[in-house]
PDB file of N, CA and C in Angstrom:
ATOM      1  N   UNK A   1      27.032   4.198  36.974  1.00  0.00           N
ATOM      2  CA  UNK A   1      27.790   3.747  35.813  1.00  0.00           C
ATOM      3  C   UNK A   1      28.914   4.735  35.540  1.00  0.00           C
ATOM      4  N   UNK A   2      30.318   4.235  34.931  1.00  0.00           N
ATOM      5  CA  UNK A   2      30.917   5.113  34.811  1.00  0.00           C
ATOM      6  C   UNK A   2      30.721   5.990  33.730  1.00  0.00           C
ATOM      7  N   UNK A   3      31.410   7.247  33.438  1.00  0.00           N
ATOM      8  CA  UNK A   3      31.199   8.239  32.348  1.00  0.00           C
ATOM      9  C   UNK A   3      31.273   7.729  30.805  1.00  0.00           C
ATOM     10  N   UNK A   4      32.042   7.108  30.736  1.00  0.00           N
ATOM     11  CA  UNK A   4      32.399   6.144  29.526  1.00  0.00           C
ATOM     12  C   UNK A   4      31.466   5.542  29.392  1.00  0.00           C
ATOM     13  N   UNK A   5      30.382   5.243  29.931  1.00  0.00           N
ATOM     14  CA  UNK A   5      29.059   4.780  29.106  1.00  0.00           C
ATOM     15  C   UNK A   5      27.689   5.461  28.778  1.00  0.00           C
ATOM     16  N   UNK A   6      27.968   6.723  29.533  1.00  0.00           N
ATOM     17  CA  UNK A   6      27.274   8.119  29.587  1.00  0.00           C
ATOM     18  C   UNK A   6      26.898   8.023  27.237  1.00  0.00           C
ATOM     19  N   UNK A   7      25.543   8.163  27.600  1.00  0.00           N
ATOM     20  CA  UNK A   7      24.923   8.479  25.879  1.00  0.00           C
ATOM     21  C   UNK A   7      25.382  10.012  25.588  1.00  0.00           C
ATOM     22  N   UNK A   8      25.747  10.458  24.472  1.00  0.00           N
ATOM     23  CA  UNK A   8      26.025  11.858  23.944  1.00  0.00           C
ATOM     24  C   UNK A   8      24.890  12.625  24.359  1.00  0.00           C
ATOM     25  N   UNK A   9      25.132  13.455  24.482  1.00  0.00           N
ATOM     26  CA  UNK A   9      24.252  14.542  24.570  1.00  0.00           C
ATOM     27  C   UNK A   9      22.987  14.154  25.791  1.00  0.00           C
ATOM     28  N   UNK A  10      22.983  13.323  26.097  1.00  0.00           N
ATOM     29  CA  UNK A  10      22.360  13.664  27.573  1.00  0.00           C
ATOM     30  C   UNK A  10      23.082  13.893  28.935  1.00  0.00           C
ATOM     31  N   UNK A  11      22.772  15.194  29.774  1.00  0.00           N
ATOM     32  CA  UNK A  11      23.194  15.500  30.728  1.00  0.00           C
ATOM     33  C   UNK A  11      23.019  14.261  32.141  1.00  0.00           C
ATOM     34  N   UNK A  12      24.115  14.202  32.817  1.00  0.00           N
ATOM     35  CA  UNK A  12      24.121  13.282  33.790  1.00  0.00           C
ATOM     36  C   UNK A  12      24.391  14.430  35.094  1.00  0.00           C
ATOM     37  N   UNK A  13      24.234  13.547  36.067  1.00  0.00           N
ATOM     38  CA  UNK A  13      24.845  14.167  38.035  1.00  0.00           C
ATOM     39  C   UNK A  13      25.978  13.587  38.240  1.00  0.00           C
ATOM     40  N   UNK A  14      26.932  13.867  38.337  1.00  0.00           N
ATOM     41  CA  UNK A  14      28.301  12.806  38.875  1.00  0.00           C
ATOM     42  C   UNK A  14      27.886  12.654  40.314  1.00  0.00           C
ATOM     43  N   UNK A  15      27.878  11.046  40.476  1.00  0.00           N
ATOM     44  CA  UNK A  15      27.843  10.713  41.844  1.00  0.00           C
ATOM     45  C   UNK A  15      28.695  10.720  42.395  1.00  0.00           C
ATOM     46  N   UNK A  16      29.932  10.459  42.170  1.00  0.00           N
ATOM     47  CA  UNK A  16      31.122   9.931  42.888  1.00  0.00           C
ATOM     48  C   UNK A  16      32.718  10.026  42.477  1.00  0.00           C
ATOM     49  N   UNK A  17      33.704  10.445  42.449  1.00  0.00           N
ATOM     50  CA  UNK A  17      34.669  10.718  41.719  1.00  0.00           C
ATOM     51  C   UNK A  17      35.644   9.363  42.825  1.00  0.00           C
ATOM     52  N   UNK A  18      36.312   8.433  41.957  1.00  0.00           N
ATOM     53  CA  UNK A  18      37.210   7.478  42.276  1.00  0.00           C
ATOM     54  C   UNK A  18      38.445   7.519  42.010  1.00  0.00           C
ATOM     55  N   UNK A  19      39.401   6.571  42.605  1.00  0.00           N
ATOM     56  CA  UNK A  19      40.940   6.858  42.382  1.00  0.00           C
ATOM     57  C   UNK A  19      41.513   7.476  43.274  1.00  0.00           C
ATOM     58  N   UNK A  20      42.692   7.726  43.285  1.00  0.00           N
ATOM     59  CA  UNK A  20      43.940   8.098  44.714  1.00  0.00           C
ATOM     60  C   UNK A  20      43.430   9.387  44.562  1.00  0.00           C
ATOM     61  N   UNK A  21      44.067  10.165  45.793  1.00  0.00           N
ATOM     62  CA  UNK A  21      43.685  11.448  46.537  1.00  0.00           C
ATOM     63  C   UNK A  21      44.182  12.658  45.313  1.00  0.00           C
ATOM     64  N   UNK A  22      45.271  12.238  44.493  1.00  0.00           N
ATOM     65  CA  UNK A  22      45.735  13.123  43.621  1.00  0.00           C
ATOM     66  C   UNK A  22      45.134  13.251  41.922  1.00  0.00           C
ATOM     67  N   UNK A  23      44.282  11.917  41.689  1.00  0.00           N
ATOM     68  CA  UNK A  23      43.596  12.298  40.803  1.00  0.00           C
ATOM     69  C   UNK A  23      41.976  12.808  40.627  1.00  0.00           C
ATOM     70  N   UNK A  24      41.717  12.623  41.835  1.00  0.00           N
ATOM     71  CA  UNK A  24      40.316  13.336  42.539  1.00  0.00           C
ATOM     72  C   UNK A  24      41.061  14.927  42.657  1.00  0.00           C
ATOM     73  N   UNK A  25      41.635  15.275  43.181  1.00  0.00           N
ATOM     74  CA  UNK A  25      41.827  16.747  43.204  1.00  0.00           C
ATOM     75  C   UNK A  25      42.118  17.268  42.136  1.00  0.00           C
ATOM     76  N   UNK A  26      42.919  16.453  40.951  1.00  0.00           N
ATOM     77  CA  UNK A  26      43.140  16.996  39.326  1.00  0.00           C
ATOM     78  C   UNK A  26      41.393  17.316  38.880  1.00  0.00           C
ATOM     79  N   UNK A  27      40.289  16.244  39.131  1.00  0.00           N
ATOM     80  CA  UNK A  27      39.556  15.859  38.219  1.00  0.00           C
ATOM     81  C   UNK A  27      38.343  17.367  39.128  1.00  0.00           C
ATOM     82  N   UNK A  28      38.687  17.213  40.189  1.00  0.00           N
ATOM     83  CA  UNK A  28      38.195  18.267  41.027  1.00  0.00           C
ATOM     84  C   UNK A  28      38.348  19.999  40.654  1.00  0.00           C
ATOM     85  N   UNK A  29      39.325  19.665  40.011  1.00  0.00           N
ATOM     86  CA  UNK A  29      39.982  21.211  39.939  1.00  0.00           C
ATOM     87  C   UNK A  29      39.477  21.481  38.062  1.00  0.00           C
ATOM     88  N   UNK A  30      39.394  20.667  37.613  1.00  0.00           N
ATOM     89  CA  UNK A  30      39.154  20.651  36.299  1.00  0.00           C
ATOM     90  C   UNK A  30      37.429  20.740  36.286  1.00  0.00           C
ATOM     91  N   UNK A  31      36.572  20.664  37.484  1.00  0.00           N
ATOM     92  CA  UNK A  31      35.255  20.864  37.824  1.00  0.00           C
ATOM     93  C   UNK A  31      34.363  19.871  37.651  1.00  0.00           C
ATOM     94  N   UNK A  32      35.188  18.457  37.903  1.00  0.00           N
ATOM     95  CA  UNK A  32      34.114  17.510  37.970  1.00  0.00           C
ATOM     96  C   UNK A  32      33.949  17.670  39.452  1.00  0.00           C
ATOM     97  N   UNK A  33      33.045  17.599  40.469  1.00  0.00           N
ATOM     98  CA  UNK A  33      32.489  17.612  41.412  1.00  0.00           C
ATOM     99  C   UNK A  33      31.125  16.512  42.302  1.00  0.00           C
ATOM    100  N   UNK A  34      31.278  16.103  42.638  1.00  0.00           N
ATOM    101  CA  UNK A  34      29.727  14.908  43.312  1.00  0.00           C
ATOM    102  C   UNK A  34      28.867  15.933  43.315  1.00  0.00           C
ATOM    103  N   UNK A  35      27.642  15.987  42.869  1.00  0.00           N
ATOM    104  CA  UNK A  35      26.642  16.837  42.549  1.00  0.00           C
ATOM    105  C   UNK A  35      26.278  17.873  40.887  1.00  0.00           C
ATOM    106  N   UNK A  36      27.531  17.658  40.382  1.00  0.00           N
ATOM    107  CA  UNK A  36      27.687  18.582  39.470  1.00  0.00           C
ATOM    108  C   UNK A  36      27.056  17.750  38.267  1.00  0.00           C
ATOM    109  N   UNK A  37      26.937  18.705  37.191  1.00  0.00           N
ATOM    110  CA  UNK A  37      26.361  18.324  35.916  1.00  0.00           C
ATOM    111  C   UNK A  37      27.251  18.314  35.023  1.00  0.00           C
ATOM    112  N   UNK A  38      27.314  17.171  33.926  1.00  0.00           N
ATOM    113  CA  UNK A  38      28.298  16.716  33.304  1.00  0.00           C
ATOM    114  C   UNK A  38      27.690  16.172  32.102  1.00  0.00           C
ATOM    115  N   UNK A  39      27.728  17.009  31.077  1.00  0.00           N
ATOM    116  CA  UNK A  39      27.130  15.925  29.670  1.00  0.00           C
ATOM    117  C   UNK A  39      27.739  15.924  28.579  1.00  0.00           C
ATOM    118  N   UNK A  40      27.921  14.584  28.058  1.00  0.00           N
ATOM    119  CA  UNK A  40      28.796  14.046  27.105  1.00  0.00           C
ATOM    120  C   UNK A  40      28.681  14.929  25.862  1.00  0.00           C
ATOM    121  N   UNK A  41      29.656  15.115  24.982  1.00  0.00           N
ATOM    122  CA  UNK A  41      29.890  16.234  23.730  1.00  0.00           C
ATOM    123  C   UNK A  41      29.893  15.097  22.944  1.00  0.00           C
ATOM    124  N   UNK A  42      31.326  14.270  22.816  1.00  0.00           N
ATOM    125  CA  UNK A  42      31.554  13.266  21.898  1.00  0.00           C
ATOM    126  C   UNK A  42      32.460  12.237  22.457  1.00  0.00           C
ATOM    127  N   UNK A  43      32.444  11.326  22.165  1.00  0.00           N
ATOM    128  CA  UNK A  43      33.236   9.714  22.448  1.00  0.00           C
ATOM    129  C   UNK A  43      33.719   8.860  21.422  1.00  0.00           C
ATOM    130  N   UNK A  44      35.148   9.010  21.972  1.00  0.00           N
ATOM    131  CA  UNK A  44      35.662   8.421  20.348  1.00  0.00           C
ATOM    132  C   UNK A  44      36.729   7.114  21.096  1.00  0.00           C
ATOM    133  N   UNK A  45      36.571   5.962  20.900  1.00  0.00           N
ATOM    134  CA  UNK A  45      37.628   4.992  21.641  1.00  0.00           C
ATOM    135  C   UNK A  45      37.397   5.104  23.363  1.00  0.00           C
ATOM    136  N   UNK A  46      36.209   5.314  23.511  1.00  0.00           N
ATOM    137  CA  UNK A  46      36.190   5.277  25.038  1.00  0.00           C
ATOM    138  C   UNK A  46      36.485   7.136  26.075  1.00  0.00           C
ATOM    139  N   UNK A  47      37.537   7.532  24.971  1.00  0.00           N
ATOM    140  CA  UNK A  47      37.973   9.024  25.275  1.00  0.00           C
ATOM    141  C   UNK A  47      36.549   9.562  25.495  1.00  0.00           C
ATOM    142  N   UNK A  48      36.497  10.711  26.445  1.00  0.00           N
ATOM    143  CA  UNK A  48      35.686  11.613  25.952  1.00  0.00           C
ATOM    144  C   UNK A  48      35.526  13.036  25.911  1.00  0.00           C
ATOM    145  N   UNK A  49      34.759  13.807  25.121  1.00  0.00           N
ATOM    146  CA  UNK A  49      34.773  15.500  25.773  1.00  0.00           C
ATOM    147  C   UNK A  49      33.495  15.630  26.346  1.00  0.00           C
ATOM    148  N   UNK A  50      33.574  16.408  27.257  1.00  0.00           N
ATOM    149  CA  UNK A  50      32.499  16.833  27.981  1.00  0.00           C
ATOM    150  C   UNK A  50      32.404  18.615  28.330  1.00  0.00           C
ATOM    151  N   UNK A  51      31.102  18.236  28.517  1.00  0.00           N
ATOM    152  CA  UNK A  51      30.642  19.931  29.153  1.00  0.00           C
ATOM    153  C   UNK A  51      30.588  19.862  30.008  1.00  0.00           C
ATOM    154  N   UNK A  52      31.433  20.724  31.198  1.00  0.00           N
ATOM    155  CA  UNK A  52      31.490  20.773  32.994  1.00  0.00           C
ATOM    156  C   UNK A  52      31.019  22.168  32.774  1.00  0.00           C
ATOM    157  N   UNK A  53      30.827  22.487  33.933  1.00  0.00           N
ATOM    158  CA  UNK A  53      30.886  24.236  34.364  1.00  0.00           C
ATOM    159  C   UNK A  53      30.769  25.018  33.297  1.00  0.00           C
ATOM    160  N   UNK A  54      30.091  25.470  32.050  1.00  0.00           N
ATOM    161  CA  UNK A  54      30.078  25.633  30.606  1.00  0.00           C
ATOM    162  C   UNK A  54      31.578  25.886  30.499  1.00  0.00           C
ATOM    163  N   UNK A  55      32.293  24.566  30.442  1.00  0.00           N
ATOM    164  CA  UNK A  55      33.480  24.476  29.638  1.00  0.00           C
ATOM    165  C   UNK A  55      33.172  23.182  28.970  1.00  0.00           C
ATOM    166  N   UNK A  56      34.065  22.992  27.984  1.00  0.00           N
ATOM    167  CA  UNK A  56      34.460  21.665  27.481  1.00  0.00           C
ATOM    168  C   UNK A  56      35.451  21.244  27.692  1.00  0.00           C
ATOM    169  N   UNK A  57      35.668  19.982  28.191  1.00  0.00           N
ATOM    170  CA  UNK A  57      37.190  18.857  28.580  1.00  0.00           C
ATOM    171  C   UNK A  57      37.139  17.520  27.820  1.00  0.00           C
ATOM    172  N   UNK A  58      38.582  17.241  27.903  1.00  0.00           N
ATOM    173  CA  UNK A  58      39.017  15.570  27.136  1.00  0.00           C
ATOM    174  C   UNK A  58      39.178  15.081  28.320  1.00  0.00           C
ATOM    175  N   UNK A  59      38.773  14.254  28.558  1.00  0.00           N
ATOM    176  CA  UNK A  59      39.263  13.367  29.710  1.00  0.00           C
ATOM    177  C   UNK A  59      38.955  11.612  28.851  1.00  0.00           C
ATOM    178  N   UNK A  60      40.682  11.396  29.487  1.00  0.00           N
ATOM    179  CA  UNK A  60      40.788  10.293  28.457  1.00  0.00           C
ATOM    180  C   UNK A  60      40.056   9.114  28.846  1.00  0.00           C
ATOM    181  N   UNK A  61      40.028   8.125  28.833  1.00  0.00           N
ATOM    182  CA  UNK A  61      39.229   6.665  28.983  1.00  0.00           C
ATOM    183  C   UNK A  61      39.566   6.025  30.476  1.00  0.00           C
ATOM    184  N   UNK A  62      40.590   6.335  30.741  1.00  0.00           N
ATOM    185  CA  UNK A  62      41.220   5.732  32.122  1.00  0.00           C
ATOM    186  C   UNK A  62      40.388   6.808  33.130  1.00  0.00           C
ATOM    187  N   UNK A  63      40.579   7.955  32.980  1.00  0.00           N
ATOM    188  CA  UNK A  63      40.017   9.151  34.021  1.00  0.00           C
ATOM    189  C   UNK A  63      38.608   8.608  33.829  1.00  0.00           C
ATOM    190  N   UNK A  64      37.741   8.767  32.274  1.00  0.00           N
ATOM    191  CA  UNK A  64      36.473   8.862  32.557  1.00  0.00           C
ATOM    192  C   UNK A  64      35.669   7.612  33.458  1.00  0.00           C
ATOM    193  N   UNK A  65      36.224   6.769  32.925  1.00  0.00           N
ATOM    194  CA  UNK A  65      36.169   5.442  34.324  1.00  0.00           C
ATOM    195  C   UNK A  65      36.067   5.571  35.507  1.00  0.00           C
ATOM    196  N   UNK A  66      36.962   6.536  36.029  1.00  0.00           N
ATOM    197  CA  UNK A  66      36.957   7.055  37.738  1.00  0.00           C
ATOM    198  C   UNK A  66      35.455   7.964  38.102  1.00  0.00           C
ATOM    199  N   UNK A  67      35.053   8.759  37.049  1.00  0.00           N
ATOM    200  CA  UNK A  67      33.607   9.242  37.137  1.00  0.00           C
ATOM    201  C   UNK A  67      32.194   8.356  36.974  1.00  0.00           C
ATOM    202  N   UNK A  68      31.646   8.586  38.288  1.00  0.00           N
ATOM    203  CA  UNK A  68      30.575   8.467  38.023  1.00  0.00           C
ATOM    204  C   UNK A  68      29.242   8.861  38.217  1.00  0.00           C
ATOM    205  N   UNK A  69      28.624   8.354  37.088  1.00  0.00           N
ATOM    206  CA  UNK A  69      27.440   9.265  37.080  1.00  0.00           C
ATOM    207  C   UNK A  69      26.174   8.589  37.283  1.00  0.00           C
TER     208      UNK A  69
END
């Protein structure tokens, strides 16, 4: 399922990162990764923030779509 339907506060695995070669390497570099752990902070309009790598990110509604978990 994509990230955008990910419940708050439970941690997910990203299976798969989708989309052209240049927004996989943005979303890559920002530490989403296939294997990595990724759990939702808050979701507002589909947007969301998340906890990667103990950081927090916005990744807007169009990106979080390309993740999945």
């Amino acid at each position: 399922m994509p990230l955008t339907l990910a419940e708050v506060g439970e941690e997910n695995i990203i299976r798969k990162i989708g989309g052209k070669q240049e927004v996989k390497a943005h979303l890559e570099n920002l530490g989403f990764v296939a294997g990595g752990a990724v759990t939702v902070v808050s979701a507002i309009g589909g947007n969301v923030i998340v906890n990667v790598k103990d950081s927090r990110v916005a990744v807007s509604k169009e990106m979080a779509q390309k993740i999945m978990v």
